[in-house]
Protein backbone atom coordinates (compact mmCIF):
# COMPACT_ATOMS: atom_id res chain seq x y z
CA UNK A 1 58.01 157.88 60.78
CA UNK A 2 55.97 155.07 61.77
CA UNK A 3 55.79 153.77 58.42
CA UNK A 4 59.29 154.02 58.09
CA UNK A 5 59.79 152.06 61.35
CA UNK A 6 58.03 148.59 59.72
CA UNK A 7 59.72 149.11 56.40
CA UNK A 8 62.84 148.99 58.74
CA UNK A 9 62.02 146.07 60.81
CA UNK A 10 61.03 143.94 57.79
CA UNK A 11 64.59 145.06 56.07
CA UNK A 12 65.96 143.61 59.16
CA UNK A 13 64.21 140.34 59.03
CA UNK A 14 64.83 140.58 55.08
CA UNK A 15 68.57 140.52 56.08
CA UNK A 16 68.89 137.64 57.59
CA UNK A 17 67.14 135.59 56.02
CA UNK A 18 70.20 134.62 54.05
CA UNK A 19 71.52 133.32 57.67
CA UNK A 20 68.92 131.10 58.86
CA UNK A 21 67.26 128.10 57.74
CA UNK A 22 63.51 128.19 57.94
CA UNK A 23 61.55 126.76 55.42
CA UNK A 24 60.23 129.98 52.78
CA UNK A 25 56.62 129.66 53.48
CA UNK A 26 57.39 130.20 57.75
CA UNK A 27 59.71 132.97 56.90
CA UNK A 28 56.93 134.28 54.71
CA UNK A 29 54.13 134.19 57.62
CA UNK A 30 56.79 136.00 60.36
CA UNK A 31 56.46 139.18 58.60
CA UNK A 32 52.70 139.46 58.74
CA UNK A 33 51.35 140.73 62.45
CA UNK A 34 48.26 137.91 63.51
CA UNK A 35 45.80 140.54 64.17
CA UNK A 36 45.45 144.30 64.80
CA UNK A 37 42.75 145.79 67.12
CA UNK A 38 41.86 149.73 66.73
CA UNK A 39 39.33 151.09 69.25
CA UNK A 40 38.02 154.17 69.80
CA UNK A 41 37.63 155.45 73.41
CA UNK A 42 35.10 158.13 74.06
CA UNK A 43 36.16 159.63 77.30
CA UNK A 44 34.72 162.32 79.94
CA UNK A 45 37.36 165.23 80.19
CA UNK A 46 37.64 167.04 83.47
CA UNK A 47 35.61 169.78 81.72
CA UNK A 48 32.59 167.83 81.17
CA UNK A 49 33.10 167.70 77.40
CA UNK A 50 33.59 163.92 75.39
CA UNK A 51 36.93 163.65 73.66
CA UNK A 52 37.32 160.41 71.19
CA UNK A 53 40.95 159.17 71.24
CA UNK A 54 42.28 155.92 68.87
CA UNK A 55 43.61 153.23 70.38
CA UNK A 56 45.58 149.91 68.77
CA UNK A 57 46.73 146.79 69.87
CA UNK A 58 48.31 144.23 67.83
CA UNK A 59 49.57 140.77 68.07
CA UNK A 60 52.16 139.61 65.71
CA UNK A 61 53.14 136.20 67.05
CA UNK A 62 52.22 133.67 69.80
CA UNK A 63 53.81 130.47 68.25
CA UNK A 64 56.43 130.69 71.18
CA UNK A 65 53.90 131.52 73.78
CA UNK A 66 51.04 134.66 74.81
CA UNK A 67 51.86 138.10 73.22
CA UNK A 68 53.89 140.21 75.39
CA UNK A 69 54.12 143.97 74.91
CA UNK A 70 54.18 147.55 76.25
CA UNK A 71 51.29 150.02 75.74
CA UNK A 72 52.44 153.85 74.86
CA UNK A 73 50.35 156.82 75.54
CA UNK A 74 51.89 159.52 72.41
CA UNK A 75 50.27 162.13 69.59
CA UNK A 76 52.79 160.08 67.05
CA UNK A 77 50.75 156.06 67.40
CA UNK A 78 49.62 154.42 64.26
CA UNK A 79 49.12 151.04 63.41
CA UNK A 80 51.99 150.80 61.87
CA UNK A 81 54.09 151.79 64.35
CA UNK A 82 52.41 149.51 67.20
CA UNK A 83 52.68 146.79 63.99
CA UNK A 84 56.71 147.58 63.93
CA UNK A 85 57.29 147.45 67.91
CA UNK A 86 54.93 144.46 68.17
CA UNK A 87 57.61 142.56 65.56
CA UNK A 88 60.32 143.85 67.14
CA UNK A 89 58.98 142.27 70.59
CA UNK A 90 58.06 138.74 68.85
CA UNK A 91 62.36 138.63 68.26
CA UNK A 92 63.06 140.48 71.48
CA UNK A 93 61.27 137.53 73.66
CA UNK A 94 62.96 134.84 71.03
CA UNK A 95 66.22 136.12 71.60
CA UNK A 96 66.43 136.39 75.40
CA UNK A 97 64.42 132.70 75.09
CA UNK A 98 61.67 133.81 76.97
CA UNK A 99 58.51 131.35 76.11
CA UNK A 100 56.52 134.56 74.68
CA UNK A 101 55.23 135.86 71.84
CA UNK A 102 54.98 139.49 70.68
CA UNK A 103 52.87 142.51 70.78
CA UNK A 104 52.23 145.79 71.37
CA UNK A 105 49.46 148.89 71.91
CA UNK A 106 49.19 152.48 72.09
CA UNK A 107 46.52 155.32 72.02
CA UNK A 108 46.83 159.03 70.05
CA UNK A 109 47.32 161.37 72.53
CA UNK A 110 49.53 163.55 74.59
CA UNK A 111 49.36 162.33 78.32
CA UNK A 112 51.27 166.04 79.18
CA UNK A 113 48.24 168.44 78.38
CA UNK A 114 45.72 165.61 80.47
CA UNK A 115 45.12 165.73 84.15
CA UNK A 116 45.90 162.31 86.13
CA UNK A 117 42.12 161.54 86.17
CA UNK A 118 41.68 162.42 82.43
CA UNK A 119 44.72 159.55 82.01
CA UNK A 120 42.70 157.49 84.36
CA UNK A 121 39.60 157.07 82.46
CA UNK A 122 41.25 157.04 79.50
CA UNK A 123 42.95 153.99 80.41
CA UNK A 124 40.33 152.44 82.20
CA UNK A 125 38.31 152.61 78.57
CA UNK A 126 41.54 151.23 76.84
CA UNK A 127 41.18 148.78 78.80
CA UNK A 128 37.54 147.53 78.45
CA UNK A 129 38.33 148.16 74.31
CA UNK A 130 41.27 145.75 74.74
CA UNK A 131 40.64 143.23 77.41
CA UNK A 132 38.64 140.40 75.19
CA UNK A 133 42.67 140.30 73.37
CA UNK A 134 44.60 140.29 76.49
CA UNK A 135 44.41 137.99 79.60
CA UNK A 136 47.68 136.06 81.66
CA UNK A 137 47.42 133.27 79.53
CA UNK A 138 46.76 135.23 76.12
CA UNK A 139 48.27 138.68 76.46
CA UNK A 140 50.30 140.51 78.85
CA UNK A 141 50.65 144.50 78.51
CA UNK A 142 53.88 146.64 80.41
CA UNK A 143 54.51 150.02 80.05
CA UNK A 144 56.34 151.99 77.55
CA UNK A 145 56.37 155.49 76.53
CA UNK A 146 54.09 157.82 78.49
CA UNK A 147 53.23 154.96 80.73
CA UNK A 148 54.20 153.85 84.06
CA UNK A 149 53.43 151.46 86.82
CA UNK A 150 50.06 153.94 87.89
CA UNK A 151 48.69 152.71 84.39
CA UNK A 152 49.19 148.96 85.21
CA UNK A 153 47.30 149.16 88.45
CA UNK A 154 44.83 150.52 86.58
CA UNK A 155 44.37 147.95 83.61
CA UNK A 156 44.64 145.39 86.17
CA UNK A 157 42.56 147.24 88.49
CA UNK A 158 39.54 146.91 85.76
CA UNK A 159 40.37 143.61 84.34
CA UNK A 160 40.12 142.27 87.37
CA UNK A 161 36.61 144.22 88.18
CA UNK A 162 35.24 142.54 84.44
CA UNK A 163 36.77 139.01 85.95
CA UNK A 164 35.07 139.23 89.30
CA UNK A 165 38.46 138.62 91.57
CA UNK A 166 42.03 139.77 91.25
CA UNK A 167 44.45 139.17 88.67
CA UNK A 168 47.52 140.44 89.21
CA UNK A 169 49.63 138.44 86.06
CA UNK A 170 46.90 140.31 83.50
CA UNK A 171 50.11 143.07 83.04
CA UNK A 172 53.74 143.50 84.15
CA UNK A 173 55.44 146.44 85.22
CA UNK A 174 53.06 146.88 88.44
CA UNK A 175 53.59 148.63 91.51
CA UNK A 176 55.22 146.17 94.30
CA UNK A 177 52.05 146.88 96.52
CA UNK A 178 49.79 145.28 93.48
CA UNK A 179 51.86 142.02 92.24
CA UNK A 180 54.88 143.98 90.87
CA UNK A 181 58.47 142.70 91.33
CA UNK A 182 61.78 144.06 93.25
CA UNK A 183 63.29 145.31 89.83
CA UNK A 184 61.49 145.89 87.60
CA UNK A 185 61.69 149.45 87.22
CA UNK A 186 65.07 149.45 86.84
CA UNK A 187 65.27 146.37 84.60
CA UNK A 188 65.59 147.94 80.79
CA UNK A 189 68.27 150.42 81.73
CA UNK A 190 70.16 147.59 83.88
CA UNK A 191 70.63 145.57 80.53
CA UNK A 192 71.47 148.45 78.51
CA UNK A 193 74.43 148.72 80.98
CA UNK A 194 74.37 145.19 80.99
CA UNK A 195 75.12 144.92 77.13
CA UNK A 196 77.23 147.66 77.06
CA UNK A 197 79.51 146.30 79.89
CA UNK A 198 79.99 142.99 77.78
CA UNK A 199 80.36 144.48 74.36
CA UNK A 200 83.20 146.66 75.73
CA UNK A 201 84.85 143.41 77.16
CA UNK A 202 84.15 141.98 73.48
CA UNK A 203 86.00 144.84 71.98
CA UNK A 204 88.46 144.37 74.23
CA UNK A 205 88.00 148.14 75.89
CA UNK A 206 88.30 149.41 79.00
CA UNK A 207 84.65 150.68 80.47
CA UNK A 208 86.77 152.77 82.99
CA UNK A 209 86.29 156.58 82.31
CA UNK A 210 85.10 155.33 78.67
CA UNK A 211 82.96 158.67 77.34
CA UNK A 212 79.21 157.76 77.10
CA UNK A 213 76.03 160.25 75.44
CA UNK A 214 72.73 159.03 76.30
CA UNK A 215 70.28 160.28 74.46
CA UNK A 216 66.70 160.18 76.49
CA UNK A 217 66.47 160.57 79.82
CA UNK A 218 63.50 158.67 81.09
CA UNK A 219 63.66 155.79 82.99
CA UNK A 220 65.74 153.91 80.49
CA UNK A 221 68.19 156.69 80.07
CA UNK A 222 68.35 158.00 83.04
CA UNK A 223 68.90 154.62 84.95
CA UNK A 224 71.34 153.47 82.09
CA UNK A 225 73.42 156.52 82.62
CA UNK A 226 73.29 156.42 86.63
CA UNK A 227 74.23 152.45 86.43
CA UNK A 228 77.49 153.02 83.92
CA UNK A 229 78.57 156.42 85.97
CA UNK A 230 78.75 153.48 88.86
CA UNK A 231 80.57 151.24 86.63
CA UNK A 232 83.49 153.86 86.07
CA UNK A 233 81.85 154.91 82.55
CA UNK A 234 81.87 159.37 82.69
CA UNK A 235 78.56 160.02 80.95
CA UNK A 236 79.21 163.61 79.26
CA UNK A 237 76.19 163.96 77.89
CA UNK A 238 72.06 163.45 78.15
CA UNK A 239 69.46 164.77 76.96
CA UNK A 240 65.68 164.73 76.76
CA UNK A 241 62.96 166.56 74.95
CA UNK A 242 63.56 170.03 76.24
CA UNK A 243 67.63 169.27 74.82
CA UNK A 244 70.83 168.37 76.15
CA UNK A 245 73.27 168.91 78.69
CA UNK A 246 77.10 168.49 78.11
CA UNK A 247 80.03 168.26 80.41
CA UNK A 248 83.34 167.19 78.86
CA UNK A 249 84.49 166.03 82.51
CA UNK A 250 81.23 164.08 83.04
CA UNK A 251 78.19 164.67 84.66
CA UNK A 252 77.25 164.29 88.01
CA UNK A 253 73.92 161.71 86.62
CA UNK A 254 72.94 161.57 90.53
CA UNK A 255 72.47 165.54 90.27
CA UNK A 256 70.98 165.57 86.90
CA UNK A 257 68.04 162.82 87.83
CA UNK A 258 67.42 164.71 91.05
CA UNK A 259 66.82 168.07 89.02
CA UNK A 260 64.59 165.78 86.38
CA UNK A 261 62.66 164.48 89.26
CA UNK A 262 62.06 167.99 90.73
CA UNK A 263 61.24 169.82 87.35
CA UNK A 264 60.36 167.27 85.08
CA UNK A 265 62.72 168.21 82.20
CA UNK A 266 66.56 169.03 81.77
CA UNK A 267 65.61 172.39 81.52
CA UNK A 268 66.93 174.73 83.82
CA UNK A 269 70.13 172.73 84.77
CA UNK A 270 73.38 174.77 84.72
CA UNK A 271 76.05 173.30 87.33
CA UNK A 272 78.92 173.76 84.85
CA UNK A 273 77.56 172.72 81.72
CA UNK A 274 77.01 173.24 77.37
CA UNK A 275 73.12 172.80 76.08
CA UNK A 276 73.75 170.92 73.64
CA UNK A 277 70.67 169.96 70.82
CA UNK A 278 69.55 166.05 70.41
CA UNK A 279 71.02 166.17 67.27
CA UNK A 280 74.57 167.48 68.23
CA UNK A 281 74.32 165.02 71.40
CA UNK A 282 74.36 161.98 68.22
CA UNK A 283 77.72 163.76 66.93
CA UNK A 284 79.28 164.13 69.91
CA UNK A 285 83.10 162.09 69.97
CA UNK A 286 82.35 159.22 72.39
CA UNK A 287 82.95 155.42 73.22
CA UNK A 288 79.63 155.18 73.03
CA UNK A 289 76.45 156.48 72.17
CA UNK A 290 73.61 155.65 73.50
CA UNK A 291 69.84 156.36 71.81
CA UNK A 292 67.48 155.41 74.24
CA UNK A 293 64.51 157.74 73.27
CA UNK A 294 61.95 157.18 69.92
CA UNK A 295 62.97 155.47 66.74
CA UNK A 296 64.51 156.13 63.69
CA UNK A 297 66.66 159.14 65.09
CA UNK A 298 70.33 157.52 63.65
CA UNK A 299 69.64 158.79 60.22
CA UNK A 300 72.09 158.53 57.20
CA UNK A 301 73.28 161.93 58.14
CA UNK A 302 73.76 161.17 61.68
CA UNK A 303 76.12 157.49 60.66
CA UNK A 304 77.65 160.32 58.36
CA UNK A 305 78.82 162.08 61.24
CA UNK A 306 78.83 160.53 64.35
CA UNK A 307 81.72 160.41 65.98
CA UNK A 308 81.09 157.68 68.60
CA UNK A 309 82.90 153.95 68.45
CA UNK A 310 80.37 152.33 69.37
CA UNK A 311 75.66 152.54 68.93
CA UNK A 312 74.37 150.79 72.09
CA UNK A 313 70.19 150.32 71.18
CA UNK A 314 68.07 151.48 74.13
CA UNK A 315 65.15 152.46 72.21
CA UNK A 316 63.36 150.04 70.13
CA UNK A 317 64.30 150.52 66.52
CA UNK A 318 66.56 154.01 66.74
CA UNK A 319 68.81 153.08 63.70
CA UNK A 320 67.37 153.57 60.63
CA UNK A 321 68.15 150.48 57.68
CA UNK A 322 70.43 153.01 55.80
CA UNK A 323 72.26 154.43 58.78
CA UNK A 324 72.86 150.82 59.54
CA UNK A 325 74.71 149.97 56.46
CA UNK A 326 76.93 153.51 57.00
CA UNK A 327 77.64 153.12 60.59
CA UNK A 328 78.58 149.41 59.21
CA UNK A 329 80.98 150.61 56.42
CA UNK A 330 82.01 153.22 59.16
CA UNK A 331 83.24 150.02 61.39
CA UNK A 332 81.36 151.47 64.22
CA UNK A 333 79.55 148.47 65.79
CA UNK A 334 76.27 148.39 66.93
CA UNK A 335 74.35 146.39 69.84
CA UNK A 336 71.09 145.83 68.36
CA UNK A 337 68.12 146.87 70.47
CA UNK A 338 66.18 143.41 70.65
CA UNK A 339 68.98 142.27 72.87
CA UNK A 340 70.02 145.52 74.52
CA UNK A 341 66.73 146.76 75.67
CA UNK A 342 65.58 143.40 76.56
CA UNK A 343 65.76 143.58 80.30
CA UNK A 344 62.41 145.28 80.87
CA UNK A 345 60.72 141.90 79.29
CA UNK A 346 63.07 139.48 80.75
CA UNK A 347 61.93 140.96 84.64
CA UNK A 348 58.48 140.92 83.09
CA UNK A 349 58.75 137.58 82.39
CA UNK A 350 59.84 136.56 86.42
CA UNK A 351 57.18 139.11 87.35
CA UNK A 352 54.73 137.58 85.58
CA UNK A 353 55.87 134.04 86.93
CA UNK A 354 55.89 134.88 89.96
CA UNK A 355 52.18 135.85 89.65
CA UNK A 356 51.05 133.00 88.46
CA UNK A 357 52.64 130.92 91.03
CA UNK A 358 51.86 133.82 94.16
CA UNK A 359 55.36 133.81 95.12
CA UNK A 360 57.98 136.49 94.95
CA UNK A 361 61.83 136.79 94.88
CA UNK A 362 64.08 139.35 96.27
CA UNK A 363 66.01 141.78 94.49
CA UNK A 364 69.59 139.78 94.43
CA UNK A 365 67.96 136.97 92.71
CA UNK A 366 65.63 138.88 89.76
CA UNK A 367 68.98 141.04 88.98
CA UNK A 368 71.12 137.88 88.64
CA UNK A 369 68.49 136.18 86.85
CA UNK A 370 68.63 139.37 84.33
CA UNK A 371 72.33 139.39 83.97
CA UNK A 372 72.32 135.31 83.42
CA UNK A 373 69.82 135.26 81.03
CA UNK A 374 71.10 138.42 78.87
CA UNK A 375 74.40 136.55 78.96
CA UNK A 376 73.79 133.71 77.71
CA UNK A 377 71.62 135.53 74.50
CA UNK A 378 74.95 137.86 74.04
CA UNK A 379 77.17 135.06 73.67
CA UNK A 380 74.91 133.07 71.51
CA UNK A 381 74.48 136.10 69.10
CA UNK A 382 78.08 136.40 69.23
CA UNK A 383 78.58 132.97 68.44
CA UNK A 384 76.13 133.18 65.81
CA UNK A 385 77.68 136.05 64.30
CA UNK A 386 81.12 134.27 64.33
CA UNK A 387 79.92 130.86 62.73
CA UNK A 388 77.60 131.75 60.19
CA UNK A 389 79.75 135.16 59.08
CA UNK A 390 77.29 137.82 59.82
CA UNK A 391 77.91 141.32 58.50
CA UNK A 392 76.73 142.64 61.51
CA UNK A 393 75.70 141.89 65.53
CA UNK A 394 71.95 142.78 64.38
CA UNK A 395 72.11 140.69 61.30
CA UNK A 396 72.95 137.43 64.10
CA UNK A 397 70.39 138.46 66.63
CA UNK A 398 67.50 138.31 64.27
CA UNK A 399 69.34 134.88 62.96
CA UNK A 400 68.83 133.44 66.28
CA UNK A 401 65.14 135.15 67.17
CA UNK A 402 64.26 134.42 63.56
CA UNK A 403 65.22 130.87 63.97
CA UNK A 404 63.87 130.18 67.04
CA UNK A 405 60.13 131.70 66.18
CA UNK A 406 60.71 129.83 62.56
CA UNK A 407 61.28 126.38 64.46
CA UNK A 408 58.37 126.56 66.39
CA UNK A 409 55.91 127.28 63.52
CA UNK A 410 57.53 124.57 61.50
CA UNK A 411 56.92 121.96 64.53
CA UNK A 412 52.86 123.17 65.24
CA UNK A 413 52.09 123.38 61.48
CA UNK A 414 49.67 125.14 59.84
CA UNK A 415 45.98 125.18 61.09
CA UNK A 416 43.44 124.03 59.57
């Protein structure tokens, strides 16, 4: 699977290229990663006994800026899949314009079966493997899958013991009390609802009681689906790893994340509705469907099927190549997920500014911020889509990131 997620996000760059002009040679140095780090972390288990876990981070591209990237905790991490999601970040922060680069890390494991001060030293030793590649002005870790604000306090908690005094702007996605911002925990599932909101105006549809199935229902999910119930949207279905829930009439999401929070999983919730299987969730008939779990779960099978109008990308590369080119021939558009999930980085990005300048803004101004900024990269993938006759709304978004990350390598050169 990992494998199959960099063969897909170097089809997608090998799309575009027909829609951008970058000279060959640049376009031939974007689709190799900079470097890749793999650690191994011997760590003390609550038992007394030494477990050795792998760890990865890579850096694919800093001519725009440092590396930016989230660090998942998750049995399925390889180097090819933090290799994949580190490209797919490099176009993300092009995209949304954010002066970034792209990266990303992960360690094998399964943070479930550990206690909280198993996960502790774990990612205290992650840390001390990783920190001569990270730093504000190098690279910037957030969380991702498995990983939360707790695990930023911590990296930052023993970067800043190695530096001798505290820095906060090491990682994003910290807790408020440590140099996190108003936000930010919210921010990826805000501009999921964000996009979706604007590509229904696009398609000239009414978000009003449109049907929505999210599938994933973590803090992406579960915020996306709370913020579109708000917006008039009737979410009918979610689901997470333990399967789905499905209502017809719509959920009550306020109900479902309060049963989540209490018992971890869907499991167990029964006011009024089907369990449903992920894989019947991606088949439901819906406006929109909405994957916002692990990649490469929109198979050719699933395009085959599906029955939604519309594939709104909240996980980070969900769509497989082939399924693309169905769900494409199907007519059923899709909002790619370097510009729908980009809302996490773009509120790392003012958290991370506001570090570095020790000043902080309040909630009103980071969420318009968000919603200005993932504007204006909507509209210019739109318009790119429009002038330069894209087949599709991913093939434009990786014409702009491509283009912008192309231009800058063109203007430093080539050292030595």
């Amino acid at each position: 699977m990992a494998d199959d997620a960099l063969q897909n996000m170097l089809a997608q760059m090998e799309n575009a290229e027909p829609y951008i002009d970058i000279d060959p040679g640049v376009f031939e140095r974007l689709k190799h990663p900079e470097r890749t780090l793999k650690v191994s972390l011997p760590v003390e288990m609550d038992d007394g006994s030494v477990q050795v876990f792998e760890g990865y981070r890579c850096q694919f591209d800093s001519a725009r800026g440092p590396y930016k990237g989230g660090i998942r905790y998750h049995p399925g991490v390889s180097m090819d899949e933090v290799t994949a999601l580190s490209g797919w970040m490099t176009w993300k922060t092009a995209l949304v314009d954010l002066p970034y680069g792209g990266a990303k890390g992960g360690v094998v494991c399964n943070p479930k079966e550990m206690s909280d001060r198993e996960v502790e030293r774990l990612t205290r030793r992650y840390t001390e493997g990783i920190r001569r590649m990270i730093g504000p002005d190098i690279d910037v870790p957030a969380p991702d899958i498995n990983t939360d604000q707790q695990t930023m306090a911590w990296i930052m908690d023993t970067y800043s013991m190695y530096g001798g005094y505290v820095i906060p702007d090491v990682v994003t996605g910290k807790p408020i009390e440590v140099g996190g911002t108003a936000g930010r925990l919210e921010a990826t599932g805000r501009g999921v609802a964000i996009t979706t909101e604007r590509m229904f105006e696009y398609l000239d549809r009414d978000l009003e009681d449109a049907t929505v199935a999210v599938q994933g229902f973590g803090n992406v999910g579960s915020v996306t689906a709370r913020l579109l119930s708000n917006m008039g949207a009737t979410v009918v279905a979610v689901s997470d790893v333990s399967g789905g829930i499905y209502d017809p009439d719509g959920l009550d999401v306020m109900a479902v994340e309060q049963h989540v929070a209490k018992n971890a999983t869907l499991d167990g919730y029964e006011a009024g509705v089907t369990r449903i299987s992920n894989d019947e969730l991606l088949r439901l008939d819906v406006d929109a469907l909405i994957p916002a779990a692990i990649e490469n779960v929109i198979t050719e099978d699933v395009a085959r099927e599906t029955e939604a109008s519309l594939v709104v990308e909240a996980a980070n590369g969900p769509t497989t190549v082939a399924a693309d080119e169905i769900l494409l021939e199907r007519d059923i558009p899709v909002v790619p997920d370097i510009l729908a999930n980009a809302g996490g980085v773009i509120v790392s990005y003012l958290e991370w500014v506001q570090n570095s300048q020790q000043y902080s803004w309040d909630l009103k101004q980071v969420n318009e911020d968000l919603e200005g900024r993932l504007t204006r990269a909507f509209d210019e993938m739109l318009d790119t889509y429009t002038a330069r006759e894209c087949p599709d709304l991913r093939t434009a978004a990786y014409a702009v990131a491509l283009e912008r990350v192309g231009h800058a390598h063109e203007m430093r050169g080539l050292f030595p």
